[in-house]
Every structure is written in structure tokens, then in C-alpha cells.
Protein backbone atom coordinates (compact mmCIF):
# COMPACT_ATOMS: atom_id res chain seq x y z
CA UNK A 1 86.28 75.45 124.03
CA UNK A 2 87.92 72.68 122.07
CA UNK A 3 90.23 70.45 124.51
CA UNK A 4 91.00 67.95 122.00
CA UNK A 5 92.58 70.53 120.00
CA UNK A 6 94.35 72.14 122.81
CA UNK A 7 98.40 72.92 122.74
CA UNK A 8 99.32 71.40 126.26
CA UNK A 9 96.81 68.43 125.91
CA UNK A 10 99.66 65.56 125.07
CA UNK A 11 102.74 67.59 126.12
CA UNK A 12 104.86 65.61 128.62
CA UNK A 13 104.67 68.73 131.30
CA UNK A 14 100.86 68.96 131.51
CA UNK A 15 100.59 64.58 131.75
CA UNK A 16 102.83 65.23 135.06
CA UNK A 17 100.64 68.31 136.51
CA UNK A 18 97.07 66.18 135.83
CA UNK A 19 99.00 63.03 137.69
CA UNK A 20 99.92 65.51 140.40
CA UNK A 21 96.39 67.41 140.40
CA UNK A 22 94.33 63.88 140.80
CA UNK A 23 96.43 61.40 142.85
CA UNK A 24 98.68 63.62 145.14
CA UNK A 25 96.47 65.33 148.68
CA UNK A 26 94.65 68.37 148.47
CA UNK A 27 98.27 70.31 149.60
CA UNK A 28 99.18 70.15 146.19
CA UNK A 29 95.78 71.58 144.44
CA UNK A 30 96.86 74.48 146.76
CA UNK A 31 100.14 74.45 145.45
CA UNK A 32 99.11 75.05 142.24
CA UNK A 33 96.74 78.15 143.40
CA UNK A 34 99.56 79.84 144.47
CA UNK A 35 101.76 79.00 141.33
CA UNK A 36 99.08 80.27 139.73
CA UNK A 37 98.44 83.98 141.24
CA UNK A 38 102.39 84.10 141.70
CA UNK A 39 104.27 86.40 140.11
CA UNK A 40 107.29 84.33 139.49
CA UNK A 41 105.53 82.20 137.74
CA UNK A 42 105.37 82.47 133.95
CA UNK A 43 102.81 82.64 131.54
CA UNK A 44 103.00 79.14 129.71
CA UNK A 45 102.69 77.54 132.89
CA UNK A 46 100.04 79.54 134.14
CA UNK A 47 98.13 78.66 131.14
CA UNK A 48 98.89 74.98 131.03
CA UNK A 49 98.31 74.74 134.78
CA UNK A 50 94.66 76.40 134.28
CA UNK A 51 93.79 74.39 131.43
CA UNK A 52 94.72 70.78 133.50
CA UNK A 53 92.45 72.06 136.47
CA UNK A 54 90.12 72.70 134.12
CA UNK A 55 90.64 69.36 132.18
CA UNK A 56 90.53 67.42 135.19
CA UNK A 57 87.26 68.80 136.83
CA UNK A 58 85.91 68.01 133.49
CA UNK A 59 87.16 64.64 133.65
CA UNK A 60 85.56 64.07 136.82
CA UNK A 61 82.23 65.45 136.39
């Protein structure tokens, strides 16, 4: 998979969920779990919240 060429890689919305995902306590990693088996929660976000876990796991390996 490409990341450079990725939708949600510069958008202003996933910048905030990767600061959230890597500074904030392990409460909010959970947080976004939940968002993301919720069914409230909608697609886009799903997707952009997937792809900054992913990102950021990457980033730290």
C-alpha cells in the first residue's frame, strides 16, 4: 500500500487523530477501538482512523 499517496495523509482531521493516537494515554487508543467497531460512527472516519493506526505503528517500527 502506498501511504504517500493516501487521501487522509495531509488532511487537517487525520494530523489531529495521529497527535491524539501518539501523545495522549493508552485511554484514548481505546477510544478509537470503539469508534471504530461503532455503529454510529461513519465510514470516512472509520477509514481515516484505521489508516492513522496504521500510519503510526509504521512510524514507530
Amino acid at each position: 500500500m502506498n501511504y504517500a499517496a493516501h487521501p487522509f495523509e495531509n488532511s487537517t482531521k487525520n494530523v489531529e487523530i495521529r497527535k491524539l493516537f501518539q501523545f495522549r494515554p493508552p485511554a484514548t487508543r481505546l477510544t478509537f477501538l470503539l469508534a471504530l467497531f461503532s455503529k454510529n460512527t461513519n465510514y470516512q472516519l472509520k477509514h481515516e482512523i484505521t489508516f492513522t493506526m496504521m500510519k503510526t505503528i509504521k512510524d514507530k517500527m
